[in-house]
ModelCIF file with pLDDT and N, C-alpha, C, O atoms, coordinates in Angstrom:
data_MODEL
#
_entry.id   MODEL 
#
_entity.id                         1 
_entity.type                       polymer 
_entity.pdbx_number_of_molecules   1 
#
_entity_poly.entity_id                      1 
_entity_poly.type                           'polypeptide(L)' 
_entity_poly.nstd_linkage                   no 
_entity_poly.nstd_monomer                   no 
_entity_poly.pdbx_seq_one_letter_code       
;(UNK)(UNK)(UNK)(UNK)(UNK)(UNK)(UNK)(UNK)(UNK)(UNK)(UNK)(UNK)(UNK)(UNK)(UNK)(UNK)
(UNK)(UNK)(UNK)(UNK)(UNK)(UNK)(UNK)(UNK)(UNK)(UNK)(UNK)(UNK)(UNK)(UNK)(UNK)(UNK)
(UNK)(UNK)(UNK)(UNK)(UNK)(UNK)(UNK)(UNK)(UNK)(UNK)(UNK)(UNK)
;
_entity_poly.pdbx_seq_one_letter_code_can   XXXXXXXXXXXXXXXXXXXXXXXXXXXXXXXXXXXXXXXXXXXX 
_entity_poly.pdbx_strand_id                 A 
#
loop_
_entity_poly_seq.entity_id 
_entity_poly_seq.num 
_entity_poly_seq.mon_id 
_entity_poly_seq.hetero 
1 1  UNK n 
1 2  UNK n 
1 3  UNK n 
1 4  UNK n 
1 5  UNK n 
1 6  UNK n 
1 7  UNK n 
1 8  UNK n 
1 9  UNK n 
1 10 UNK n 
1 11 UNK n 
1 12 UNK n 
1 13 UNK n 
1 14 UNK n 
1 15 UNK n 
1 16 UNK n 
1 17 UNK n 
1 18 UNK n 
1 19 UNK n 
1 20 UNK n 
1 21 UNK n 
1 22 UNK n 
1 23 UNK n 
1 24 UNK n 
1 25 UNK n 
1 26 UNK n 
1 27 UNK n 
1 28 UNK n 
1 29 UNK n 
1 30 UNK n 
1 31 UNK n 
1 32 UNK n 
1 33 UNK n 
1 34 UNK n 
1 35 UNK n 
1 36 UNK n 
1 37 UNK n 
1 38 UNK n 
1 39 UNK n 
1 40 UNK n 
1 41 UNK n 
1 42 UNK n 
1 43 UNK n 
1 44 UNK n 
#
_struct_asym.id          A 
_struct_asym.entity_id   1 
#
loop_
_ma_qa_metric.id 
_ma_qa_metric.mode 
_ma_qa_metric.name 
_ma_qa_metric.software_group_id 
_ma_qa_metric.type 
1 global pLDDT . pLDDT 
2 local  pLDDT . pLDDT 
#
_ma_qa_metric_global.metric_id      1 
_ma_qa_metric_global.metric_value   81.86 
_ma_qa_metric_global.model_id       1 
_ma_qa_metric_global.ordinal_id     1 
#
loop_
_ma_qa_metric_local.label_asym_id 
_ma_qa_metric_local.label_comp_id 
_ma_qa_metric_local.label_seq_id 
_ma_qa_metric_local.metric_id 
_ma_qa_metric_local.metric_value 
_ma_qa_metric_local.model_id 
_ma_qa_metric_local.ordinal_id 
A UNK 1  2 64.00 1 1  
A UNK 2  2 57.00 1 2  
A UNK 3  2 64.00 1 3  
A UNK 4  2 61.00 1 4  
A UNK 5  2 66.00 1 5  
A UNK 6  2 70.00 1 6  
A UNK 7  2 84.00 1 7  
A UNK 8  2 87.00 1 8  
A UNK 9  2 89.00 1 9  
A UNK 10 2 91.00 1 10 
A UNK 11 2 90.00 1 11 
A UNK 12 2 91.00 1 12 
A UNK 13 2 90.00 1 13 
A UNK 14 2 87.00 1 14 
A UNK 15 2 85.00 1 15 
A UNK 16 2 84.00 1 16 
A UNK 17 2 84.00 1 17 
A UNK 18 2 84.00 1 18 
A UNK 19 2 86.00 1 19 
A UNK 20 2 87.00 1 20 
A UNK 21 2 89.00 1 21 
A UNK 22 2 91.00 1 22 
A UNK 23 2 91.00 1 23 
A UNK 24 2 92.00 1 24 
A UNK 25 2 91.00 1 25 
A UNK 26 2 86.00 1 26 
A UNK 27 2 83.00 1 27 
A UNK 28 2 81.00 1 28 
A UNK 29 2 84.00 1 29 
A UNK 30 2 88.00 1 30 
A UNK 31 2 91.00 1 31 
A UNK 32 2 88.00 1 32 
A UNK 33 2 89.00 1 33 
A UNK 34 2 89.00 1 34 
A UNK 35 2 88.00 1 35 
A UNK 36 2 80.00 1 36 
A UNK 37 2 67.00 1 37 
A UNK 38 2 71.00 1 38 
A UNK 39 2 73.00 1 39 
A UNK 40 2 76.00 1 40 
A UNK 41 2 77.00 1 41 
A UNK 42 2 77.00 1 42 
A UNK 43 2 81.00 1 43 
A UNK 44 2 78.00 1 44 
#
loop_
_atom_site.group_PDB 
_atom_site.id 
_atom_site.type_symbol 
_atom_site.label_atom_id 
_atom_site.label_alt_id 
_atom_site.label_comp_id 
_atom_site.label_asym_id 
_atom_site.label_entity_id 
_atom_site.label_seq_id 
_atom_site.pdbx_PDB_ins_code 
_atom_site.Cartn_x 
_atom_site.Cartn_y 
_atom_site.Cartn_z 
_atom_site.occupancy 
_atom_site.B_iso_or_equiv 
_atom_site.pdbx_formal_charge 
_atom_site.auth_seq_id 
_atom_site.auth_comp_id 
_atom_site.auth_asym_id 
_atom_site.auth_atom_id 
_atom_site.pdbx_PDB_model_num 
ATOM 1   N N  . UNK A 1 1  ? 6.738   -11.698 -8.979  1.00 64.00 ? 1  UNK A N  1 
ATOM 2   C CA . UNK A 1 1  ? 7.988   -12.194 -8.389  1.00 64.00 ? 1  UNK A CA 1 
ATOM 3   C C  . UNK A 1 1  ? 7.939   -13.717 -8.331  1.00 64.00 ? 1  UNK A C  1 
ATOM 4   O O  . UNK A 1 1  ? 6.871   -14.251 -8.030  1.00 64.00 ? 1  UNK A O  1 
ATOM 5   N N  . UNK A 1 2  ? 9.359   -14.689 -8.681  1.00 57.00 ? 2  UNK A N  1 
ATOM 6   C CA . UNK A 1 2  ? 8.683   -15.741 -8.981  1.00 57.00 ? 2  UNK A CA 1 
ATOM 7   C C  . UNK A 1 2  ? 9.398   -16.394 -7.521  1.00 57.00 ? 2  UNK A C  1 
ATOM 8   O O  . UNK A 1 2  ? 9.366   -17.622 -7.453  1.00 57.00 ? 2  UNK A O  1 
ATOM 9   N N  . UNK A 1 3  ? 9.932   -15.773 -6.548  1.00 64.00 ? 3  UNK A N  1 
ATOM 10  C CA . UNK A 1 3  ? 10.017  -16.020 -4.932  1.00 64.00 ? 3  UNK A CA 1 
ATOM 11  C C  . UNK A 1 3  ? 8.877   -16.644 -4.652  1.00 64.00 ? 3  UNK A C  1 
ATOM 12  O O  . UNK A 1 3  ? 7.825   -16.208 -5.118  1.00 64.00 ? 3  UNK A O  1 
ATOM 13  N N  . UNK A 1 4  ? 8.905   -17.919 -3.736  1.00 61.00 ? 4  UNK A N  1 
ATOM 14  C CA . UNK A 1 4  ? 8.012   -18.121 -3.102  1.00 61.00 ? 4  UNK A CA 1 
ATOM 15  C C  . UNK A 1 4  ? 7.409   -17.282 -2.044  1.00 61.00 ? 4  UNK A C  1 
ATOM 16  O O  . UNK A 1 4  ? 8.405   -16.805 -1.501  1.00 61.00 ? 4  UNK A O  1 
ATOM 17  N N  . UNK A 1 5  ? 6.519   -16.885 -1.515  1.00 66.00 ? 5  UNK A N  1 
ATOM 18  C CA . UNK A 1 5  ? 5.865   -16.090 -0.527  1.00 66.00 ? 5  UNK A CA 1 
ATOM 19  C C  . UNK A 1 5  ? 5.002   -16.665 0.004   1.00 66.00 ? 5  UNK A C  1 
ATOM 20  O O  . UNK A 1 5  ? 4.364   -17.558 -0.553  1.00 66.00 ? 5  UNK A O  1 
ATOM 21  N N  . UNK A 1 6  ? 4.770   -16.209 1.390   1.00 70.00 ? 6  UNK A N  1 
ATOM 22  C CA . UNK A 1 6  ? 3.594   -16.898 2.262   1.00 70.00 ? 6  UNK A CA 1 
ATOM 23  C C  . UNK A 1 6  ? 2.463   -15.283 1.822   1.00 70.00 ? 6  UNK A C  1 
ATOM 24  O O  . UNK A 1 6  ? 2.797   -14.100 1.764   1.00 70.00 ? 6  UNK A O  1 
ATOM 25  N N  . UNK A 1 7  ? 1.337   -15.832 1.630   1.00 84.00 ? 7  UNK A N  1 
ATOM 26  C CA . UNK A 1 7  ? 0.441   -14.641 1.785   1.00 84.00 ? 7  UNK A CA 1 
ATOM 27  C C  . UNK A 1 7  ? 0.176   -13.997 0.263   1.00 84.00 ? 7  UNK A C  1 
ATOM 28  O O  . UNK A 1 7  ? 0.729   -14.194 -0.819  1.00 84.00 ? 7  UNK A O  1 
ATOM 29  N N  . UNK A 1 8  ? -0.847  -13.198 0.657   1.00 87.00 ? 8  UNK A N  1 
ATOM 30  C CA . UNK A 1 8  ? -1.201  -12.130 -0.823  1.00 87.00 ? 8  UNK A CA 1 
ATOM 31  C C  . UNK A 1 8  ? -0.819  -10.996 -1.138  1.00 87.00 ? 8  UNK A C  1 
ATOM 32  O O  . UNK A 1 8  ? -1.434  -10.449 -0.223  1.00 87.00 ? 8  UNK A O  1 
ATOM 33  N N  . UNK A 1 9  ? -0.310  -10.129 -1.667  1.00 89.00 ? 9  UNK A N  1 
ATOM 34  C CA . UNK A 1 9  ? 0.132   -8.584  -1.673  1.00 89.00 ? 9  UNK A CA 1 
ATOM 35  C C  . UNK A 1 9  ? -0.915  -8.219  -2.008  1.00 89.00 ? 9  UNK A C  1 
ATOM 36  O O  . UNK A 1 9  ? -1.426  -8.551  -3.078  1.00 89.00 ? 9  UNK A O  1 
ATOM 37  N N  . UNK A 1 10 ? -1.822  -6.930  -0.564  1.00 91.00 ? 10 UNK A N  1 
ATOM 38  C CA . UNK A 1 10 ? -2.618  -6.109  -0.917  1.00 91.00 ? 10 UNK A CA 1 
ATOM 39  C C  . UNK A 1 10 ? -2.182  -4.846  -0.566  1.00 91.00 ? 10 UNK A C  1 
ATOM 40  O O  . UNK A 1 10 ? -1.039  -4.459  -0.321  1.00 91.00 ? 10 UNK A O  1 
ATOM 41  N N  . UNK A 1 11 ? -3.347  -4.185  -0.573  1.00 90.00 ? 11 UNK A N  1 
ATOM 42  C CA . UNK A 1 11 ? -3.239  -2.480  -0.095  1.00 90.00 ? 11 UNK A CA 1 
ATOM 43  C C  . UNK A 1 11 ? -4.429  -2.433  0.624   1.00 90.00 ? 11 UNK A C  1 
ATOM 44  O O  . UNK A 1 11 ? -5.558  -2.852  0.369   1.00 90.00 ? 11 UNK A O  1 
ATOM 45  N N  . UNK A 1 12 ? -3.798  -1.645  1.887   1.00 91.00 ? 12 UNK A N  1 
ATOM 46  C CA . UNK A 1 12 ? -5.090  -1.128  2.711   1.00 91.00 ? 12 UNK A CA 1 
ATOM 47  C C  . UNK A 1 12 ? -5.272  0.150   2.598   1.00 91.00 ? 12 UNK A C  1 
ATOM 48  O O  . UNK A 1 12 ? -4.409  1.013   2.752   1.00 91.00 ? 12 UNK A O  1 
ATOM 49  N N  . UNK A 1 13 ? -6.787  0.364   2.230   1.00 90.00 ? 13 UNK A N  1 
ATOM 50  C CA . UNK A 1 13 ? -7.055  1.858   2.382   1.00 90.00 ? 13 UNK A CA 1 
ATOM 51  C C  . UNK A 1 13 ? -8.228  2.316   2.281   1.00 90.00 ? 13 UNK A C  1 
ATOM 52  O O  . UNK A 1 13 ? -8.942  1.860   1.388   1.00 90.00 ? 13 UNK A O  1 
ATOM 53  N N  . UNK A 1 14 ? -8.798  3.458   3.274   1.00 87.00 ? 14 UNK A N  1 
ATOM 54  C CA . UNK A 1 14 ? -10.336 3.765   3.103   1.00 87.00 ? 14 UNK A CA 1 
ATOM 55  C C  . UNK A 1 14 ? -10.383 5.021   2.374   1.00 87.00 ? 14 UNK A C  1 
ATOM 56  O O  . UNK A 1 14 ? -9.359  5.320   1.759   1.00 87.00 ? 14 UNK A O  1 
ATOM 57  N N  . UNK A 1 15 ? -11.539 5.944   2.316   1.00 85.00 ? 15 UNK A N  1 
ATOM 58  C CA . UNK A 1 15 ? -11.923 6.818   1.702   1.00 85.00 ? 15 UNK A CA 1 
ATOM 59  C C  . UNK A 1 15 ? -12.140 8.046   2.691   1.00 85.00 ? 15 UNK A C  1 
ATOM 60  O O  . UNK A 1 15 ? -12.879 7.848   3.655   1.00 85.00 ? 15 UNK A O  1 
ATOM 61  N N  . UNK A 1 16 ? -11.625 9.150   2.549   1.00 84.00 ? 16 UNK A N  1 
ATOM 62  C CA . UNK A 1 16 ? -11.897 10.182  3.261   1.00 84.00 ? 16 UNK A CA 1 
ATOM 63  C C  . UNK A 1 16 ? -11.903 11.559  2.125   1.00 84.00 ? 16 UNK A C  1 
ATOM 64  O O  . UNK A 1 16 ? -11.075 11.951  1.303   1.00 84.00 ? 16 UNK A O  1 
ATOM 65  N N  . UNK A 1 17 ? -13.324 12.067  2.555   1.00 84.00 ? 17 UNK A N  1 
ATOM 66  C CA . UNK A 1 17 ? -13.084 13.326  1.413   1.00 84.00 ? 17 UNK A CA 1 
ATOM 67  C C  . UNK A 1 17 ? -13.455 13.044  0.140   1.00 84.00 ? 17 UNK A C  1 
ATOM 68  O O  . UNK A 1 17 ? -13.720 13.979  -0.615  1.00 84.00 ? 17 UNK A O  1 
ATOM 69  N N  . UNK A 1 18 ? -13.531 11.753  -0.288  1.00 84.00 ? 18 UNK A N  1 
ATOM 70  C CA . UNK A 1 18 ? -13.621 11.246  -1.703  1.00 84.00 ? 18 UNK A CA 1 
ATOM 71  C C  . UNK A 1 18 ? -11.907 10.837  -2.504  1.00 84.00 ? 18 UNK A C  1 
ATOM 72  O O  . UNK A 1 18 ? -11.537 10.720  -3.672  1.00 84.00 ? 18 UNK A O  1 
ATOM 73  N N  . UNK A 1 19 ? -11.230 10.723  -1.183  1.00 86.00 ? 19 UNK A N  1 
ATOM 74  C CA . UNK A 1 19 ? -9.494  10.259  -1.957  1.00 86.00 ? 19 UNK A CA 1 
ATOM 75  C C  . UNK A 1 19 ? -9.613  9.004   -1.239  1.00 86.00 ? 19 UNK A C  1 
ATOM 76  O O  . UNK A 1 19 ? -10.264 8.705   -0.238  1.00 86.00 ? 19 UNK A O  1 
ATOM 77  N N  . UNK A 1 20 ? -9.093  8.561   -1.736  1.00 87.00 ? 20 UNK A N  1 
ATOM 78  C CA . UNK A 1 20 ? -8.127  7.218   -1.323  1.00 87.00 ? 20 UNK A CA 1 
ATOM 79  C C  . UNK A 1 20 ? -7.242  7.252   -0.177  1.00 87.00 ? 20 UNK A C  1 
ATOM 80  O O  . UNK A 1 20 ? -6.272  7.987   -0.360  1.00 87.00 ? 20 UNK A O  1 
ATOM 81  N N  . UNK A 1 21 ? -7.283  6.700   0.907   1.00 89.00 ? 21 UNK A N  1 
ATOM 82  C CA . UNK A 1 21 ? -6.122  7.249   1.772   1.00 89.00 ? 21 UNK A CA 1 
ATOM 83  C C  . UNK A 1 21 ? -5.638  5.656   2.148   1.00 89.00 ? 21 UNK A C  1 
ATOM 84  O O  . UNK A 1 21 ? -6.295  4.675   2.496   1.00 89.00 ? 21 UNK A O  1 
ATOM 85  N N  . UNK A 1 22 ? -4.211  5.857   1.919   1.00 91.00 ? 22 UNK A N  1 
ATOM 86  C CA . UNK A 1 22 ? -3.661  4.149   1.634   1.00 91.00 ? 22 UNK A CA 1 
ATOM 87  C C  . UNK A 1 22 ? -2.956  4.299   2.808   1.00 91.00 ? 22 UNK A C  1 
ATOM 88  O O  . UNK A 1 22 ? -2.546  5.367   3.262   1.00 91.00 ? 22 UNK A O  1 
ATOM 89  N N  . UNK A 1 23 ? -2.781  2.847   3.445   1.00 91.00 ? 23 UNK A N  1 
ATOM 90  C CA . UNK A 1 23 ? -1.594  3.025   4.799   1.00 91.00 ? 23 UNK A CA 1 
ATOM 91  C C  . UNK A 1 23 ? -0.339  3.192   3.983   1.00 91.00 ? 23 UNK A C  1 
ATOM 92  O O  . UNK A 1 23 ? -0.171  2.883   2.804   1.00 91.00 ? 23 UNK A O  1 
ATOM 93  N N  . UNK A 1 24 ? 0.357   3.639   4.674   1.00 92.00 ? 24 UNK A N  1 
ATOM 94  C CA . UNK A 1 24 ? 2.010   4.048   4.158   1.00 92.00 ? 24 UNK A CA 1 
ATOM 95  C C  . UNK A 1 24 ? 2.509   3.308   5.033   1.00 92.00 ? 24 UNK A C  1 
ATOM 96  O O  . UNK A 1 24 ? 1.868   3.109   6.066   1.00 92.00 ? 24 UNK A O  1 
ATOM 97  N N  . UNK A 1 25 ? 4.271   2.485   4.765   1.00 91.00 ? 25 UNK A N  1 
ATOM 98  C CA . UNK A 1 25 ? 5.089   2.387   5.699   1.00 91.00 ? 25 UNK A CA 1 
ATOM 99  C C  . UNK A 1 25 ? 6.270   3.681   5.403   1.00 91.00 ? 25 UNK A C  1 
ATOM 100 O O  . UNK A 1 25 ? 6.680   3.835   4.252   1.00 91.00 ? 25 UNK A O  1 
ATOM 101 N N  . UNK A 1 26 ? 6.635   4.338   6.225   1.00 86.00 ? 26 UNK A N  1 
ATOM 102 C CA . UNK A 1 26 ? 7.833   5.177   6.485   1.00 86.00 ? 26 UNK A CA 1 
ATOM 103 C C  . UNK A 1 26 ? 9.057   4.864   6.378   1.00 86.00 ? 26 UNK A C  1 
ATOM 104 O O  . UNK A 1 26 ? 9.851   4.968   5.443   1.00 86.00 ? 26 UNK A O  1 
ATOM 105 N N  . UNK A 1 27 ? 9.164   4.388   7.637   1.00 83.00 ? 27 UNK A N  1 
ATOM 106 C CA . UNK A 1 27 ? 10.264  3.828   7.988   1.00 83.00 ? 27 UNK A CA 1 
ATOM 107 C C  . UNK A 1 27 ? 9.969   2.068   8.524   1.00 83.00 ? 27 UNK A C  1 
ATOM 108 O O  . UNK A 1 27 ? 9.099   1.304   8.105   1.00 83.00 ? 27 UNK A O  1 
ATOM 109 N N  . UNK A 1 28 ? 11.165  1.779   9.703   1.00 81.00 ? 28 UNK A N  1 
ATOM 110 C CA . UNK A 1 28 ? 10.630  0.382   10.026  1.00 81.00 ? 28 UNK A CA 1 
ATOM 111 C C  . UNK A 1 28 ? 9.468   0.510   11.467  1.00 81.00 ? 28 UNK A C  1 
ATOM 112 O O  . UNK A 1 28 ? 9.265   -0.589  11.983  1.00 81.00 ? 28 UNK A O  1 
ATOM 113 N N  . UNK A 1 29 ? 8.819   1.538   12.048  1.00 84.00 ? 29 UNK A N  1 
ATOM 114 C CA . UNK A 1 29 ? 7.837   1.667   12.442  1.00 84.00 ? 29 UNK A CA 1 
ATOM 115 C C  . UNK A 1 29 ? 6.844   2.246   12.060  1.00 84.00 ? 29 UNK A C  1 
ATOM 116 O O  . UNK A 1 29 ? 5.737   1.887   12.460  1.00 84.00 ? 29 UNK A O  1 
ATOM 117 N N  . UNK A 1 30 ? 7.048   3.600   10.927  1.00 88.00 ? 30 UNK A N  1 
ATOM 118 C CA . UNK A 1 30 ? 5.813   4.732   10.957  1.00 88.00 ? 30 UNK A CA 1 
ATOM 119 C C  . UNK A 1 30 ? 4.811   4.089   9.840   1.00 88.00 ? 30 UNK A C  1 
ATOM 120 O O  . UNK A 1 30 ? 5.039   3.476   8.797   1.00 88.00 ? 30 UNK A O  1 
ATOM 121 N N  . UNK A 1 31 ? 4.139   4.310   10.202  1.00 91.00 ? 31 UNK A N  1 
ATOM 122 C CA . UNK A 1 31 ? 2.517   4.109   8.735   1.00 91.00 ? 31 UNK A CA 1 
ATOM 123 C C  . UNK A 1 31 ? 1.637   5.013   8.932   1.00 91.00 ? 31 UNK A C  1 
ATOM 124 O O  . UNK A 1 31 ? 0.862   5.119   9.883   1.00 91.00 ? 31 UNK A O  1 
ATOM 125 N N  . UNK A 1 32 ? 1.814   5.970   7.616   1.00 88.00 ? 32 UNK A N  1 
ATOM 126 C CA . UNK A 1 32 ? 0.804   7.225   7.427   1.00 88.00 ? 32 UNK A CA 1 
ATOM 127 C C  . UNK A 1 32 ? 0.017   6.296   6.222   1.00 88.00 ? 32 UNK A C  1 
ATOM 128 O O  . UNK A 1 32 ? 0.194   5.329   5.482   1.00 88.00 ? 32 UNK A O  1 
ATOM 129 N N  . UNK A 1 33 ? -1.078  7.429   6.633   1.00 89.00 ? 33 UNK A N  1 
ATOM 130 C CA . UNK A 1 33 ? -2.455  7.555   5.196   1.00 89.00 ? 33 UNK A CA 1 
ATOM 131 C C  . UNK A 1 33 ? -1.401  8.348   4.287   1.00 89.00 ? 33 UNK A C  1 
ATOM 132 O O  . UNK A 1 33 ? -0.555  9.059   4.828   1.00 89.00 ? 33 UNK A O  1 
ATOM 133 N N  . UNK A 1 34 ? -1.460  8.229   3.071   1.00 89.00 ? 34 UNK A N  1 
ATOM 134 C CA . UNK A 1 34 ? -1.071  8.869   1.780   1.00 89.00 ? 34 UNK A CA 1 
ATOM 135 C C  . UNK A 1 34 ? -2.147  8.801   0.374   1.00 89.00 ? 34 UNK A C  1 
ATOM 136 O O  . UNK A 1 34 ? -2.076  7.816   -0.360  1.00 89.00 ? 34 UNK A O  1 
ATOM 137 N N  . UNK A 1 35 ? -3.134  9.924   0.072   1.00 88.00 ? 35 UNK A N  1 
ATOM 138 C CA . UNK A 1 35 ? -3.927  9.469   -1.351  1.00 88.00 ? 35 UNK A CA 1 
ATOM 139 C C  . UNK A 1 35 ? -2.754  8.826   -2.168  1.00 88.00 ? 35 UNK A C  1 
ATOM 140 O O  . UNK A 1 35 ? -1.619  9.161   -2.508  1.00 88.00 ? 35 UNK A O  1 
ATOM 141 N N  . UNK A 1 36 ? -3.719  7.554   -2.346  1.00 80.00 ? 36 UNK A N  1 
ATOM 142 C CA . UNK A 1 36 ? -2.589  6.841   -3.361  1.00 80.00 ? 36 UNK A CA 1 
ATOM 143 C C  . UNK A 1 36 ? -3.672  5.829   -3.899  1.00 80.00 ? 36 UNK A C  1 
ATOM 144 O O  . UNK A 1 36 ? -4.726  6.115   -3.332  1.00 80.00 ? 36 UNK A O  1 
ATOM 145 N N  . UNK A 1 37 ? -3.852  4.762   -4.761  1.00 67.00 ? 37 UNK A N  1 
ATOM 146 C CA . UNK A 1 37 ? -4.328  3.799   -5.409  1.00 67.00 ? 37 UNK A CA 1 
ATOM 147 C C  . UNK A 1 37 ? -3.535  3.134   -7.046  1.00 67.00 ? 37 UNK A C  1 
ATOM 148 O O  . UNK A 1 37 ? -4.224  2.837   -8.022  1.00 67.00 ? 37 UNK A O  1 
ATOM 149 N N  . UNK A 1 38 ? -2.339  3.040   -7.021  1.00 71.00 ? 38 UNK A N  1 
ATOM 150 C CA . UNK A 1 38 ? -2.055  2.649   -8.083  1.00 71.00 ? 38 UNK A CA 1 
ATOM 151 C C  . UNK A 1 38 ? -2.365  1.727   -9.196  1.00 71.00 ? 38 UNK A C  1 
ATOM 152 O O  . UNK A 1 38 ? -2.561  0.622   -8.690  1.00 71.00 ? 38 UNK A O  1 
ATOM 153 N N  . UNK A 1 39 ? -2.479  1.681   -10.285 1.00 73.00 ? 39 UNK A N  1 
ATOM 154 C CA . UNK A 1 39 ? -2.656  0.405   -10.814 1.00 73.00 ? 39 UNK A CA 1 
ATOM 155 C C  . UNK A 1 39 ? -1.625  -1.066  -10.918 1.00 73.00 ? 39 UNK A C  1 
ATOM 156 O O  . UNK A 1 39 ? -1.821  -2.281  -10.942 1.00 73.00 ? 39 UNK A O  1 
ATOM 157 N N  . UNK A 1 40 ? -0.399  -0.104  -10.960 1.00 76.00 ? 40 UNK A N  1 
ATOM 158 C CA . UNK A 1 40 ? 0.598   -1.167  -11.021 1.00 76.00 ? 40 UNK A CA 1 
ATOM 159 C C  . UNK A 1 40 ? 1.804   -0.556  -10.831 1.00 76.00 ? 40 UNK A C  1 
ATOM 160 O O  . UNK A 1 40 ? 2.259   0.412   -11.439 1.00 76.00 ? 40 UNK A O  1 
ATOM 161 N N  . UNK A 1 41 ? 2.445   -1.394  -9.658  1.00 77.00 ? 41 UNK A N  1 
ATOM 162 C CA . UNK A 1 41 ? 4.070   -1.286  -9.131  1.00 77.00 ? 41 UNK A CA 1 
ATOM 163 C C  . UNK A 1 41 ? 4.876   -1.786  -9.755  1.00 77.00 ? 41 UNK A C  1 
ATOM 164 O O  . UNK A 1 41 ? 4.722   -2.989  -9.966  1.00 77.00 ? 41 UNK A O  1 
ATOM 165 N N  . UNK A 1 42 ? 5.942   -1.186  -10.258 1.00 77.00 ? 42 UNK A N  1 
ATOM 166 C CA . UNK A 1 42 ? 7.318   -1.441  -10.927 1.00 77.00 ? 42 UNK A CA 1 
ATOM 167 C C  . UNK A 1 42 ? 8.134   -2.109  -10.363 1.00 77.00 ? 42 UNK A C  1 
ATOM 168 O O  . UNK A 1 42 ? 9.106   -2.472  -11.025 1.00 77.00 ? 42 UNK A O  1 
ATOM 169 N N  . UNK A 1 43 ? 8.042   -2.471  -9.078  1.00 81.00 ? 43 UNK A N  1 
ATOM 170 C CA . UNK A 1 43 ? 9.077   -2.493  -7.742  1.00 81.00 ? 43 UNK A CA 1 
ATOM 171 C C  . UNK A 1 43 ? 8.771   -3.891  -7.473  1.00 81.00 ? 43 UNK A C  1 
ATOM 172 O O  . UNK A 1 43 ? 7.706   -4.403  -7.818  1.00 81.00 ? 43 UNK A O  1 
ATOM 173 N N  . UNK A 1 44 ? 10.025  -4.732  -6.642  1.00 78.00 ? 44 UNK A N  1 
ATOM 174 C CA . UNK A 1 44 ? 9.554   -5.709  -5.453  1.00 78.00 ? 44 UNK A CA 1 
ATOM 175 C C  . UNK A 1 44 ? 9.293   -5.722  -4.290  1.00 78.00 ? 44 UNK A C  1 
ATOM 176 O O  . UNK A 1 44 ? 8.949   -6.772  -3.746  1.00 78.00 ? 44 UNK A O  1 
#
């Protein structure tokens, strides 16, 4: 994105079970674990 931004785009997420469990946002409060690790987002 060629927006200026303050900050880095990461992903948080630990390992349970041997998956990936990434924070999720939901909505404008909820954040679940979801197995997830993508290589690359299409999206802004």
């Amino acid at each position: 994105d060629l927006t200026p931004r303050r900050g880095r785009p990461v992903m948080v997420y630990t390992i349970e079970n041997d998956k990936k469990m990434v924070a999720c946002c939901y909505d404008e409060n909820q954040v679940r674990a979801e197995p997830m690790v993508p290589n690359n987002i299409d999206e802004t």
